[in-house]
PDB file of N, CA and C in Angstrom:
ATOM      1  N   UNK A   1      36.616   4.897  41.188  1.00  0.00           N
ATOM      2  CA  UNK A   1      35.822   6.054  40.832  1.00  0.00           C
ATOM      3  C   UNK A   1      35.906   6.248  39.317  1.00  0.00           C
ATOM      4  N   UNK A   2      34.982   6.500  38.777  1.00  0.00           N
ATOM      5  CA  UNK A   2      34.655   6.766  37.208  1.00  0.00           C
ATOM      6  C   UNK A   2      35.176   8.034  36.580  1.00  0.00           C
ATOM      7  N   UNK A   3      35.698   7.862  35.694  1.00  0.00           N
ATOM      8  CA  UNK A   3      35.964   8.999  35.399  1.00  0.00           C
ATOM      9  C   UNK A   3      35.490   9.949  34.540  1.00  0.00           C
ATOM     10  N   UNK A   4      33.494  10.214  35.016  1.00  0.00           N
ATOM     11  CA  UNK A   4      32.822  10.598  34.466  1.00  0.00           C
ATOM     12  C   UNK A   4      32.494  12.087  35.264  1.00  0.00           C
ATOM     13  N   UNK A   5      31.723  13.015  34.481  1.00  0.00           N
ATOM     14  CA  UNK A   5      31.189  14.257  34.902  1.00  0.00           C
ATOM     15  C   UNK A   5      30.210  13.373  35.584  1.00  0.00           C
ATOM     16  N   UNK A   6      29.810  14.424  36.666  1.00  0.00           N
ATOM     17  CA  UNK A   6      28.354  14.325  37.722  1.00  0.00           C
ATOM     18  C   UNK A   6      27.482  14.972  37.065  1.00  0.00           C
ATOM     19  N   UNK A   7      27.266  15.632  36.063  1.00  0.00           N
ATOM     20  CA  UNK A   7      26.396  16.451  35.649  1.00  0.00           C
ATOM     21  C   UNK A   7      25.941  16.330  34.500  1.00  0.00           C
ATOM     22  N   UNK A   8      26.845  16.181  33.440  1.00  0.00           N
ATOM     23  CA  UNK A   8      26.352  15.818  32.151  1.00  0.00           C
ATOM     24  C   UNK A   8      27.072  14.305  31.733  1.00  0.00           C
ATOM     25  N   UNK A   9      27.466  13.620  32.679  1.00  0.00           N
ATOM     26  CA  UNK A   9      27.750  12.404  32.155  1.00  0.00           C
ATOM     27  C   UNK A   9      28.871  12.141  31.339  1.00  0.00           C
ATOM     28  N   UNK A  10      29.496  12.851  30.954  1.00  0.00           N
ATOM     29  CA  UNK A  10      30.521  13.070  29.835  1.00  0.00           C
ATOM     30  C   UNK A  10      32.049  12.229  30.256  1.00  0.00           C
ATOM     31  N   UNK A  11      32.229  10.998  29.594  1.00  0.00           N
ATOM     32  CA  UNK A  11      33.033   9.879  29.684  1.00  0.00           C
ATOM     33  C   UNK A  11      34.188   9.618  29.296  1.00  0.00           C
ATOM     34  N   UNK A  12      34.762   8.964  29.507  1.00  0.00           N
ATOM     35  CA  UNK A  12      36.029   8.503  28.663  1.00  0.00           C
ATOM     36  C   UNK A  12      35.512   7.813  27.091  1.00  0.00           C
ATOM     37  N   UNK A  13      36.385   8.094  26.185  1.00  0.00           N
ATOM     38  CA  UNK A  13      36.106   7.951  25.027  1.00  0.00           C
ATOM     39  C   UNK A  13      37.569   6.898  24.499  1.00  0.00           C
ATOM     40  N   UNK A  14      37.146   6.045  23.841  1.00  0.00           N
ATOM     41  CA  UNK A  14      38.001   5.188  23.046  1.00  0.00           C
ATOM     42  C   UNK A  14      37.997   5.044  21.793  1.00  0.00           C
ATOM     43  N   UNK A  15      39.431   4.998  21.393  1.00  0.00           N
ATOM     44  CA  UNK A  15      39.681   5.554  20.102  1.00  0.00           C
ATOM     45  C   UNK A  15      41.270   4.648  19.576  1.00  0.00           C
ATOM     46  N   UNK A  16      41.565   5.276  17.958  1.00  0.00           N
ATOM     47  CA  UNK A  16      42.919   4.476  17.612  1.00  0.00           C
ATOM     48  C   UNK A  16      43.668   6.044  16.913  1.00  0.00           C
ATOM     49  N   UNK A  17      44.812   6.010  17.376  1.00  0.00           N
ATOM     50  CA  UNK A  17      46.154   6.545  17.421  1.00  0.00           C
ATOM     51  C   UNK A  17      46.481   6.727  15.992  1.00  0.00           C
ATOM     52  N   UNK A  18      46.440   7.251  14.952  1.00  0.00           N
ATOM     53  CA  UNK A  18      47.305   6.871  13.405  1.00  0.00           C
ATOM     54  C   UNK A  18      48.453   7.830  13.542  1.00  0.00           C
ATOM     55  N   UNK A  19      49.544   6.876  12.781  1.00  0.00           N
ATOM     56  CA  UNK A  19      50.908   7.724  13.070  1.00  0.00           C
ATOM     57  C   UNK A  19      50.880   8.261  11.326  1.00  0.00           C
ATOM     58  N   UNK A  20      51.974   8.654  11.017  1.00  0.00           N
ATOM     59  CA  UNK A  20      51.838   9.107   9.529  1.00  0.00           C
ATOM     60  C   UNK A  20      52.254   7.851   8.593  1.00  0.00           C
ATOM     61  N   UNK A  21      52.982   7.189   9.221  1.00  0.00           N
ATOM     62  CA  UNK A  21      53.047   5.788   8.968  1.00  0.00           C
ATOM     63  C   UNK A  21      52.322   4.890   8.947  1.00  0.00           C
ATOM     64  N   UNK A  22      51.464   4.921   9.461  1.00  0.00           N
ATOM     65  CA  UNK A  22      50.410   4.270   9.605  1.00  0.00           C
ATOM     66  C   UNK A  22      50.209   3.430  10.635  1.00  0.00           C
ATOM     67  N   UNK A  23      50.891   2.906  11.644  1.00  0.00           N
ATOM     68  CA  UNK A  23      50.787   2.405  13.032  1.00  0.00           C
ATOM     69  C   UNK A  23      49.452   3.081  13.761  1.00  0.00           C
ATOM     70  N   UNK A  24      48.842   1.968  13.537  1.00  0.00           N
ATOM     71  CA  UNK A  24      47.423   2.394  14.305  1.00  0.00           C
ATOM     72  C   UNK A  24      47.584   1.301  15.557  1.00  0.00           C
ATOM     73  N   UNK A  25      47.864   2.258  16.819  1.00  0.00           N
ATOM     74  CA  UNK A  25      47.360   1.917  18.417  1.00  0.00           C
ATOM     75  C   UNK A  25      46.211   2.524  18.839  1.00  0.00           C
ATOM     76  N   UNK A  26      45.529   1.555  19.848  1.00  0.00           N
ATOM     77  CA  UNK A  26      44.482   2.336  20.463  1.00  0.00           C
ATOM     78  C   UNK A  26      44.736   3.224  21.923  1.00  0.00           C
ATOM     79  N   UNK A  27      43.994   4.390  21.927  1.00  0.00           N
ATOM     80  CA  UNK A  27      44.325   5.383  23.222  1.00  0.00           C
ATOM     81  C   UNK A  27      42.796   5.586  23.804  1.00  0.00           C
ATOM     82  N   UNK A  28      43.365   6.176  24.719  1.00  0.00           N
ATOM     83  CA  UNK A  28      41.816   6.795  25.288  1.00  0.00           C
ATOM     84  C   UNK A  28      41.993   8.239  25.202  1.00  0.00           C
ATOM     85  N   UNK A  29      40.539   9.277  25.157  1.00  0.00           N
ATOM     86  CA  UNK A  29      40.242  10.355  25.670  1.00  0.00           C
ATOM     87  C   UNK A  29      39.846  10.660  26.703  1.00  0.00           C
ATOM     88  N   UNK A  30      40.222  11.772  27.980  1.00  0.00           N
ATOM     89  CA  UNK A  30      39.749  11.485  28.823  1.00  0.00           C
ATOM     90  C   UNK A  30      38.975  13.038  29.179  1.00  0.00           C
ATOM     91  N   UNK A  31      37.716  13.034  29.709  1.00  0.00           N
ATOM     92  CA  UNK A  31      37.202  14.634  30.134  1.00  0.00           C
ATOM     93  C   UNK A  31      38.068  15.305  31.080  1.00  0.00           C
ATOM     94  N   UNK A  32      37.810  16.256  30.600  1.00  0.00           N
ATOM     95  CA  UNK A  32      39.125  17.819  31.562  1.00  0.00           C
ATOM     96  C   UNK A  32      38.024  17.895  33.060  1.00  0.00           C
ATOM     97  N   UNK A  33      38.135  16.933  34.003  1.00  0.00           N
ATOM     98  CA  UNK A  33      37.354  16.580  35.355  1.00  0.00           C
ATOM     99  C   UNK A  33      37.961  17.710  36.154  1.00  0.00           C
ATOM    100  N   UNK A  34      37.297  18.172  36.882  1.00  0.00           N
ATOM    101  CA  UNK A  34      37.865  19.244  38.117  1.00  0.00           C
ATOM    102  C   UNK A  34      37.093  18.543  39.379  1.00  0.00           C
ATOM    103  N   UNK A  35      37.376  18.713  40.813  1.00  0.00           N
ATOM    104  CA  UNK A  35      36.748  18.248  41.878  1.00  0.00           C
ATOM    105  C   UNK A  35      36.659  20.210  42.583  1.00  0.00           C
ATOM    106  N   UNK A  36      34.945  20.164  42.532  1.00  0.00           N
ATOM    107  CA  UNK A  36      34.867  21.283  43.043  1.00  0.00           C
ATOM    108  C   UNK A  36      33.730  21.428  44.231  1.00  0.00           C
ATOM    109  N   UNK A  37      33.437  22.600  45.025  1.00  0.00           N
ATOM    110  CA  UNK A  37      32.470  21.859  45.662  1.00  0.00           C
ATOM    111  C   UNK A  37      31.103  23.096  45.460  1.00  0.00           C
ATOM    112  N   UNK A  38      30.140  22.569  45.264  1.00  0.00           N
ATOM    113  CA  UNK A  38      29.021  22.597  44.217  1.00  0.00           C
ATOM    114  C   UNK A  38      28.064  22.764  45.422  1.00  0.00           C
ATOM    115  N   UNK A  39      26.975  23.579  45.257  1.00  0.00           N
ATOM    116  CA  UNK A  39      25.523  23.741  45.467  1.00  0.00           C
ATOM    117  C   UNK A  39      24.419  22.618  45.331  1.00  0.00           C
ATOM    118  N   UNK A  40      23.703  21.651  46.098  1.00  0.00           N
ATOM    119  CA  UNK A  40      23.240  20.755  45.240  1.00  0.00           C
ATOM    120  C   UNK A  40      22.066  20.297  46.136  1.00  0.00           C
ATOM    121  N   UNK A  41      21.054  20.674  45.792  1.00  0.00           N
ATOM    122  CA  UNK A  41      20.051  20.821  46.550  1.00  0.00           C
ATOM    123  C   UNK A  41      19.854  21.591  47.719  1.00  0.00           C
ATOM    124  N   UNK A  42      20.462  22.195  47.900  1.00  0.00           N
ATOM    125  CA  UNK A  42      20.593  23.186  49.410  1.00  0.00           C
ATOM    126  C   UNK A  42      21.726  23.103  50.095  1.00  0.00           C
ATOM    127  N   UNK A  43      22.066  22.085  49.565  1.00  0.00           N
ATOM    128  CA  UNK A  43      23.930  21.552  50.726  1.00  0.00           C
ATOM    129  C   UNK A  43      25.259  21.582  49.832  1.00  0.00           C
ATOM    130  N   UNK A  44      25.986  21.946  50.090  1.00  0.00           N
ATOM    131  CA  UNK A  44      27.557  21.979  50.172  1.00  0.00           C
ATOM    132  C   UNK A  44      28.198  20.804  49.850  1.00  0.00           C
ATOM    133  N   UNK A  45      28.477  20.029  48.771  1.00  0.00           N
ATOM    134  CA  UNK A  45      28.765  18.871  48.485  1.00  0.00           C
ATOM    135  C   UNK A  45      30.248  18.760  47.279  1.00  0.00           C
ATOM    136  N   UNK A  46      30.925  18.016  46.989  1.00  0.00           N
ATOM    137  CA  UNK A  46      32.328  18.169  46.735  1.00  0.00           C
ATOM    138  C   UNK A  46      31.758  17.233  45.580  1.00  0.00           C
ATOM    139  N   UNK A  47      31.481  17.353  44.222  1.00  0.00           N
ATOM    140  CA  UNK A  47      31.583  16.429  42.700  1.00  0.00           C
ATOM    141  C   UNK A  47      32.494  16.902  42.226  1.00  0.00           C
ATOM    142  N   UNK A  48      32.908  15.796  40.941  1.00  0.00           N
ATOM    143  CA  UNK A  48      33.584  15.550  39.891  1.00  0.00           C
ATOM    144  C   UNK A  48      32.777  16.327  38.564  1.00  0.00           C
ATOM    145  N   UNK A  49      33.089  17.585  38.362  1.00  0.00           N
ATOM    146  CA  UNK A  49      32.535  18.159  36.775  1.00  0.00           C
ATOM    147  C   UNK A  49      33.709  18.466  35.915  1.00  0.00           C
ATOM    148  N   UNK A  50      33.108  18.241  34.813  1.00  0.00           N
ATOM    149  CA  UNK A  50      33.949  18.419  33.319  1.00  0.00           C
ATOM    150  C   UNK A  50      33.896  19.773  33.340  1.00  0.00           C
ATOM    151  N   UNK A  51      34.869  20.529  32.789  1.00  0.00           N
ATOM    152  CA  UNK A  51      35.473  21.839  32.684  1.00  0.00           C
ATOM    153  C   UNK A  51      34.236  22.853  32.211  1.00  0.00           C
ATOM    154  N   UNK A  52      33.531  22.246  30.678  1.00  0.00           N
ATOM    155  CA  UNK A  52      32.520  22.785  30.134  1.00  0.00           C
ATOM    156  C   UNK A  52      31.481  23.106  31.115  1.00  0.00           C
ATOM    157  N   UNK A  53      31.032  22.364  31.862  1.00  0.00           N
ATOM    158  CA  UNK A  53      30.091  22.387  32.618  1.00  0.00           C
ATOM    159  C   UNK A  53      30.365  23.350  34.071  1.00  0.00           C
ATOM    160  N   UNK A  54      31.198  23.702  33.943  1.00  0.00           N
ATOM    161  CA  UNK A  54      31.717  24.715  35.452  1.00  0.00           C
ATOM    162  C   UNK A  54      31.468  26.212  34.344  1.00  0.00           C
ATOM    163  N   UNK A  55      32.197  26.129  33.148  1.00  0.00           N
ATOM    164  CA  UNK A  55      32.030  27.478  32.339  1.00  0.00           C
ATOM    165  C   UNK A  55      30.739  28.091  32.127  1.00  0.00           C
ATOM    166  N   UNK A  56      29.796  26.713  31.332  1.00  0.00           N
ATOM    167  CA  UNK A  56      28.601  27.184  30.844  1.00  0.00           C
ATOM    168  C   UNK A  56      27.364  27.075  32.329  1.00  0.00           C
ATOM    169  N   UNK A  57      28.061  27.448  33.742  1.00  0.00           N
ATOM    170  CA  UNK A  57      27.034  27.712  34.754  1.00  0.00           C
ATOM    171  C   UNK A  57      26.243  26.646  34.599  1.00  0.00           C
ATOM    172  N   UNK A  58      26.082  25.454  34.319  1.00  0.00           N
ATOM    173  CA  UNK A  58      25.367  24.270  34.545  1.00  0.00           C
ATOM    174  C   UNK A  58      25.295  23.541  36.233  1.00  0.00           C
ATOM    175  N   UNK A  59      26.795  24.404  37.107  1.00  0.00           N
ATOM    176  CA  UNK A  59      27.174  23.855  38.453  1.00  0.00           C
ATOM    177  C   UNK A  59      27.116  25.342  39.169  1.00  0.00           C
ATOM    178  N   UNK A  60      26.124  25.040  40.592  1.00  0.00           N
ATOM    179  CA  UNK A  60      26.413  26.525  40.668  1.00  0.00           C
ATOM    180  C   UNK A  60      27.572  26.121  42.482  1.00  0.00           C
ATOM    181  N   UNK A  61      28.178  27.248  42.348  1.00  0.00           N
ATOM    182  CA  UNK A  61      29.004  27.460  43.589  1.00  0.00           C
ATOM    183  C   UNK A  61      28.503  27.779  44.711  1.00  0.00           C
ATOM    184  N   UNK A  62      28.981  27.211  45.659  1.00  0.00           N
ATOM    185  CA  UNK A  62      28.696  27.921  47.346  1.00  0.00           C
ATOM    186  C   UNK A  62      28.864  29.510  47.154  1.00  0.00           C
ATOM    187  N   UNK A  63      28.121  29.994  47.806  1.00  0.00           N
ATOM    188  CA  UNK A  63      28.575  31.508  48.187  1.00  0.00           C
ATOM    189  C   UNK A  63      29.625  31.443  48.853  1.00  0.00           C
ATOM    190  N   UNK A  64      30.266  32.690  49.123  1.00  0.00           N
ATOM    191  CA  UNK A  64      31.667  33.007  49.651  1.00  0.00           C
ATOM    192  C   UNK A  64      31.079  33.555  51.061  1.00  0.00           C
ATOM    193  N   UNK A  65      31.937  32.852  52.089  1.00  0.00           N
ATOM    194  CA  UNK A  65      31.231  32.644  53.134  1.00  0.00           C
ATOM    195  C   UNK A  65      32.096  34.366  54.142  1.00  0.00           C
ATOM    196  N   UNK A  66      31.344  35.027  54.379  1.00  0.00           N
ATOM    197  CA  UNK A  66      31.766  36.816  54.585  1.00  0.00           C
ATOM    198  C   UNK A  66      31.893  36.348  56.106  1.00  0.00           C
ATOM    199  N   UNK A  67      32.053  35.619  57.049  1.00  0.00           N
ATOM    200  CA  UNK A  67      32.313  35.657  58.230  1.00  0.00           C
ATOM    201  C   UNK A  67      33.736  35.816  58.410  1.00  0.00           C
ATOM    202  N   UNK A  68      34.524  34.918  57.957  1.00  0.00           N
ATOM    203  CA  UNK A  68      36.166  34.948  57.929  1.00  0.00           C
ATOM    204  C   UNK A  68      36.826  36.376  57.518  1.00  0.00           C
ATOM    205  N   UNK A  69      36.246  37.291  56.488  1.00  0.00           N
ATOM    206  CA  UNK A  69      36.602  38.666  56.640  1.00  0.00           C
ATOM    207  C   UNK A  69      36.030  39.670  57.656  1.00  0.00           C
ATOM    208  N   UNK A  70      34.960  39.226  58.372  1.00  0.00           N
ATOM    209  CA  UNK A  70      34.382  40.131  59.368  1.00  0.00           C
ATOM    210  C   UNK A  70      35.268  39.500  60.728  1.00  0.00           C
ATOM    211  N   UNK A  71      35.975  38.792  60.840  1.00  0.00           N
ATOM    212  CA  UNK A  71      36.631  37.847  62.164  1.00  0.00           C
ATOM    213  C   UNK A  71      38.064  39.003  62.074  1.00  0.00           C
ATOM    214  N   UNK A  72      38.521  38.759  60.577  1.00  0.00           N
ATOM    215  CA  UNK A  72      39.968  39.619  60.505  1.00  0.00           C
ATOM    216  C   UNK A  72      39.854  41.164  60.287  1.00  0.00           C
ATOM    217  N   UNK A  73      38.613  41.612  59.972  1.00  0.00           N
ATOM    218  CA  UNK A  73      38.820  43.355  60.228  1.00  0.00           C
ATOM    219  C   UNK A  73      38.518  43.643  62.116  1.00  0.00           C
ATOM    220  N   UNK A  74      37.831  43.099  62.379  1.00  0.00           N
ATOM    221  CA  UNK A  74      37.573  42.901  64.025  1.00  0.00           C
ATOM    222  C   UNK A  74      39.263  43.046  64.579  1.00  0.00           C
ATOM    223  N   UNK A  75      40.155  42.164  64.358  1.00  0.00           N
ATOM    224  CA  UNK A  75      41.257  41.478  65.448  1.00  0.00           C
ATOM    225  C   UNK A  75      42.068  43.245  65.319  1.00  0.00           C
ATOM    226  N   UNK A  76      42.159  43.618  66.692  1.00  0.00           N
ATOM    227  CA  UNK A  76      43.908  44.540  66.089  1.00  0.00           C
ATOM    228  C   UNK A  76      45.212  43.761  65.695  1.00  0.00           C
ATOM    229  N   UNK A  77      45.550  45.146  65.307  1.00  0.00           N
ATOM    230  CA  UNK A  77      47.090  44.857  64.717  1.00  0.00           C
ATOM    231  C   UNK A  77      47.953  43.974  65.657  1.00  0.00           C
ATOM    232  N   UNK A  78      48.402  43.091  65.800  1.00  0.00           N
ATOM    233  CA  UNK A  78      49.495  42.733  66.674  1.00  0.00           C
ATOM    234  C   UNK A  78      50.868  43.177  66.493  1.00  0.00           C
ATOM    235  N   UNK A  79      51.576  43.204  65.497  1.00  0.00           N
ATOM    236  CA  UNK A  79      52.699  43.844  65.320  1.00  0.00           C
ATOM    237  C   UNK A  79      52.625  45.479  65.032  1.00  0.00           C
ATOM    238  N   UNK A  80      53.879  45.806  64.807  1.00  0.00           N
ATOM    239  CA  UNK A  80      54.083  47.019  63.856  1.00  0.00           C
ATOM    240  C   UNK A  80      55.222  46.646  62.712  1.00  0.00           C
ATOM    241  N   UNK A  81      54.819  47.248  62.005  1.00  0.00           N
ATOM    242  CA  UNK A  81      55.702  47.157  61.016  1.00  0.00           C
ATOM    243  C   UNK A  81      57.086  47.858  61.327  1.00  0.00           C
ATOM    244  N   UNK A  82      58.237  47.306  60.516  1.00  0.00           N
ATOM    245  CA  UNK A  82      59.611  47.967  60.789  1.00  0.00           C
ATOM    246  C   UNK A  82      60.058  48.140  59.753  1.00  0.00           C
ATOM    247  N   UNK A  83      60.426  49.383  59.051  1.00  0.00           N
ATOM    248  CA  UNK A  83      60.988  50.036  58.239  1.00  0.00           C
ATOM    249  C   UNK A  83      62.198  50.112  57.621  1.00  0.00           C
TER     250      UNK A  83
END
């Protein structure tokens, strides 16, 4: 798997290291990737986006699905509390 954004493409970057000494190695940069799960054409789907792209609303989110709080105000109490 690549270790690219799904959205804006945004890649690993290659580059060289300078120490103050001057020892030049080469490193990589890598994008701040999150695995989130995203809106994407109508369906519920799990991509790889770069951090920027979750901030600046470029990815939009599932709604928050209100059944699971209407299931737990429904149930009674089973215990009581003890003091």
């Amino acid at each position: 798997m690549a270790k690219q954004c799904e959205i804006c493409g945004k890649g690993t970057v290659t580059g060289r290291k300078v120490s103050h000494a001057h020892n030049v190695t080469s490193r990589t940069w890598e994008p701040n990737l999150r695995s989130i799960k995203a809106l994407i054409a109508g369906t519920v789907k799990r991509v790889r986006v770069c951090a920027r792209c979750i901030r600046s609303g470029k990815v939009q989110r599932p709604p928050v699905r209100t059944y699971v709080a209407q299931v737990a105000s429904d149930k009674p109490a089973t215990g009581t509390a003890k003091h």
